[in-house]
N, C-alpha and C. Protein backbone atom coordinates (compact mmCIF):
# COMPACT_ATOMS: atom_id res chain seq x y z
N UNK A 1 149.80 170.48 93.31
CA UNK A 1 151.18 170.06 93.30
C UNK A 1 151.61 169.83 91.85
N UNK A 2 152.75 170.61 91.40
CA UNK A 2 153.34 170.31 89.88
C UNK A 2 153.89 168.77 89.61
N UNK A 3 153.45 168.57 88.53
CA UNK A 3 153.63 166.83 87.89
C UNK A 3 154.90 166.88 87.63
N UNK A 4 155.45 168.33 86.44
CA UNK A 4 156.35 168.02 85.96
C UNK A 4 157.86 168.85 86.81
N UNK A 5 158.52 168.59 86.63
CA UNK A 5 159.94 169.08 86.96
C UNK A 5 160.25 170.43 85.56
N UNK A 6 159.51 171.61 86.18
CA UNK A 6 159.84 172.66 85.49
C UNK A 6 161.20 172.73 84.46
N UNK A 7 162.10 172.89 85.71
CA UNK A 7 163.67 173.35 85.55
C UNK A 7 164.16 172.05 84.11
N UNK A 8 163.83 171.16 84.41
CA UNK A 8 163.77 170.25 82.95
C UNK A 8 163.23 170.66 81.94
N UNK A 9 161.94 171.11 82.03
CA UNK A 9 161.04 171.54 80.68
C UNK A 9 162.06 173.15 80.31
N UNK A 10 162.28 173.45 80.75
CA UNK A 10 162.83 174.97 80.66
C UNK A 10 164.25 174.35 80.18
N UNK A 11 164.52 173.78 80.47
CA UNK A 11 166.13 173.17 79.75
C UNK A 11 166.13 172.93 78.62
N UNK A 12 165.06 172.20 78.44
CA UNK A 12 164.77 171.21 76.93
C UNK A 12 164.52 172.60 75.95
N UNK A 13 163.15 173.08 76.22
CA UNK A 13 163.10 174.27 75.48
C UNK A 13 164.38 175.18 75.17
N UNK A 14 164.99 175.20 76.05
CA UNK A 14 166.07 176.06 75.62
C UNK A 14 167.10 175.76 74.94
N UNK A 15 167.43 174.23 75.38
CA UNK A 15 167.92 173.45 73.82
C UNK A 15 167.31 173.47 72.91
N UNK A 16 166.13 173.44 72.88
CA UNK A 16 165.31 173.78 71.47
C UNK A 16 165.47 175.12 70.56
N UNK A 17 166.19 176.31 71.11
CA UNK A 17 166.06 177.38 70.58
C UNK A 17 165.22 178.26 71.36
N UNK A 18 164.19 177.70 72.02
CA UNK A 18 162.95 178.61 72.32
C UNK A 18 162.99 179.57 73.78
N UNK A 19 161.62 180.36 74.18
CA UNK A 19 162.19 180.40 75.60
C UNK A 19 160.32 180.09 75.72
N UNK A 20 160.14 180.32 77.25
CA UNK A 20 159.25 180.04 77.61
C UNK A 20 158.31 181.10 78.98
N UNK A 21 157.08 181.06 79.13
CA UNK A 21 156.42 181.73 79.86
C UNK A 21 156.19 180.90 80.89
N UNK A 22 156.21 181.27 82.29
CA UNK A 22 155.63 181.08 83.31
C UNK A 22 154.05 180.19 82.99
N UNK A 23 153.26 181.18 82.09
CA UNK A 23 152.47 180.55 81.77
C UNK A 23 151.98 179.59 81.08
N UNK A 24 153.35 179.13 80.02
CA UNK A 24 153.29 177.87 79.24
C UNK A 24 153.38 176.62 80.14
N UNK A 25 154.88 176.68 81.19
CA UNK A 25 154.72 175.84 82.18
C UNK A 25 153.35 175.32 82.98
N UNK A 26 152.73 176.62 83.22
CA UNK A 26 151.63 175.83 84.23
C UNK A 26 150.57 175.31 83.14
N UNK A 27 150.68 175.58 81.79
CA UNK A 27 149.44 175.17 81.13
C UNK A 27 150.20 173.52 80.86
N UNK A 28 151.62 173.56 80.67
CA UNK A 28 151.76 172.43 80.04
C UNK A 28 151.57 171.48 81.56
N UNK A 29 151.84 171.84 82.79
CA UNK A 29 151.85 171.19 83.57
C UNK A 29 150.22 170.32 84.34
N UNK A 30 149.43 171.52 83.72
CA UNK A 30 147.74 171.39 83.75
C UNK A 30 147.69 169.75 83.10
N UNK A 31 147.94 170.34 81.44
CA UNK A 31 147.88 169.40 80.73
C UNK A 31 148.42 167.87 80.81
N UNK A 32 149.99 167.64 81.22
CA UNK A 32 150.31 166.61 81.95
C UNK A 32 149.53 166.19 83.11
N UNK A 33 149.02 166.68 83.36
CA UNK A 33 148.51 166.06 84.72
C UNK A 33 146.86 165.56 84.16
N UNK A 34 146.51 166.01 83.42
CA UNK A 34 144.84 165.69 82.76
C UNK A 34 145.14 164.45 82.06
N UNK A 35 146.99 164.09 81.25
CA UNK A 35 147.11 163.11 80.63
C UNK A 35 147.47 161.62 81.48
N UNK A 36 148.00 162.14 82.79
CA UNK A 36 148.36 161.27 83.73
C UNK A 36 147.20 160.58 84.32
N UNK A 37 145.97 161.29 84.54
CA UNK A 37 144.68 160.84 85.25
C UNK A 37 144.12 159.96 84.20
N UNK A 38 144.16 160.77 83.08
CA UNK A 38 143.79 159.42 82.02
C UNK A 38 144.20 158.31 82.32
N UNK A 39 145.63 158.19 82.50
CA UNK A 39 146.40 156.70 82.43
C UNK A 39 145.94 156.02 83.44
N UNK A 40 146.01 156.55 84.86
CA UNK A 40 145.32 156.06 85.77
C UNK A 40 144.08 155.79 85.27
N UNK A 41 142.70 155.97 84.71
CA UNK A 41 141.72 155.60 84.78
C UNK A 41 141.41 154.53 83.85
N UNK A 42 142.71 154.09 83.00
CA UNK A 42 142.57 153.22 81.97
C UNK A 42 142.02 151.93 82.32
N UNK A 43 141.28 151.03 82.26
CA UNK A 43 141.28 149.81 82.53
C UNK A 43 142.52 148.79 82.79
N UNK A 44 142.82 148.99 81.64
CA UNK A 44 143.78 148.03 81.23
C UNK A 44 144.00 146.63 81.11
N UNK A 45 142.88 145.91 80.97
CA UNK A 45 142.67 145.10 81.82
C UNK A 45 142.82 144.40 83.28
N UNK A 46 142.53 145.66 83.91
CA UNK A 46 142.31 145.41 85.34
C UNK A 46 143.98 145.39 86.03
N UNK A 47 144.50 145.59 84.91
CA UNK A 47 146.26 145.25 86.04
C UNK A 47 146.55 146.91 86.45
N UNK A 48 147.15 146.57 87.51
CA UNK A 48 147.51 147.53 88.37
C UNK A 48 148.93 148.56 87.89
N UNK A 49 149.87 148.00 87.26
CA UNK A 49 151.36 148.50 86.67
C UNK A 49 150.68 149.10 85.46
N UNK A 50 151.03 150.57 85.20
CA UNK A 50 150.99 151.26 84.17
C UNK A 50 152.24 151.04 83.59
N UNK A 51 151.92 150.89 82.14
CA UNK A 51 153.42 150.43 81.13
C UNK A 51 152.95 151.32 79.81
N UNK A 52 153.98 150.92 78.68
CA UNK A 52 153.95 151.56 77.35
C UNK A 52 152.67 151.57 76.82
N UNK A 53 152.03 150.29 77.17
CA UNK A 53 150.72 150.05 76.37
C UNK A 53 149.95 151.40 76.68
N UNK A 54 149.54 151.25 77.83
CA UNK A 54 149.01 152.42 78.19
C UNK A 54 149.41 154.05 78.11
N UNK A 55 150.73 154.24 78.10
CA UNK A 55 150.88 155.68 77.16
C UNK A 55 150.99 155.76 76.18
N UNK A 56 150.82 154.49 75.11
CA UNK A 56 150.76 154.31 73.71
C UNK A 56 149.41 154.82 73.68
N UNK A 57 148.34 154.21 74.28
CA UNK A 57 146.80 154.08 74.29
C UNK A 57 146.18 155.80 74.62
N UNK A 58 146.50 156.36 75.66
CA UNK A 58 146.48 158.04 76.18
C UNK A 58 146.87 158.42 75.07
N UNK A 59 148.17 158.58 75.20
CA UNK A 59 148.70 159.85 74.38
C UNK A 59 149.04 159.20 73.01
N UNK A 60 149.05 158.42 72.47
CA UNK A 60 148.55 158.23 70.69
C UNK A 60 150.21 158.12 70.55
N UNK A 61 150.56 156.80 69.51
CA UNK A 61 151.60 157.08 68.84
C UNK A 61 151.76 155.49 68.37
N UNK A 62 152.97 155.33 68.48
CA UNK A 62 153.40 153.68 67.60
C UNK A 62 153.76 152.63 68.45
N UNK A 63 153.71 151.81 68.73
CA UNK A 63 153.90 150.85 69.33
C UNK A 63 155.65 150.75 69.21
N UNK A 64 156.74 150.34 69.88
CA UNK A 64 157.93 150.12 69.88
C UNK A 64 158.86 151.34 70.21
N UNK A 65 158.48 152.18 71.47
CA UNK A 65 159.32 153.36 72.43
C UNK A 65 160.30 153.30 71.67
């Protein structure tokens, strides 16, 4: 089952200038979904609500969305 909402990713890109393959979708959609299981498997300290911390922590970046 697809994670992401294609017809969005294909929008964005195309605001971007770019276009896209069938096959970029399902790789990027692979990939979202390998980053999502991460989040799920995070500890977190044991709390149940996935928040910023935790896609700060997965997918790498700065603290303050």
């Amino acid at each position: 089952m697809p994670v992401i909402k294609a017809s969005e990713v294909k929008r964005a890109i195309k605001e971007g200038g770019k276009r896209c393959s069938k096959e970029f979708i399902a790789a990027f959609d692979h990939q979202v979904t390998i980053k999502l299981q991460q989040c799920i498997k995070e500890h977190a300290g044991g709390k149940k609500t996935l928040d910023a911390g935790v896609a700060i922590l997965i997918f790498g970046g700065k603290r303050g969305i």
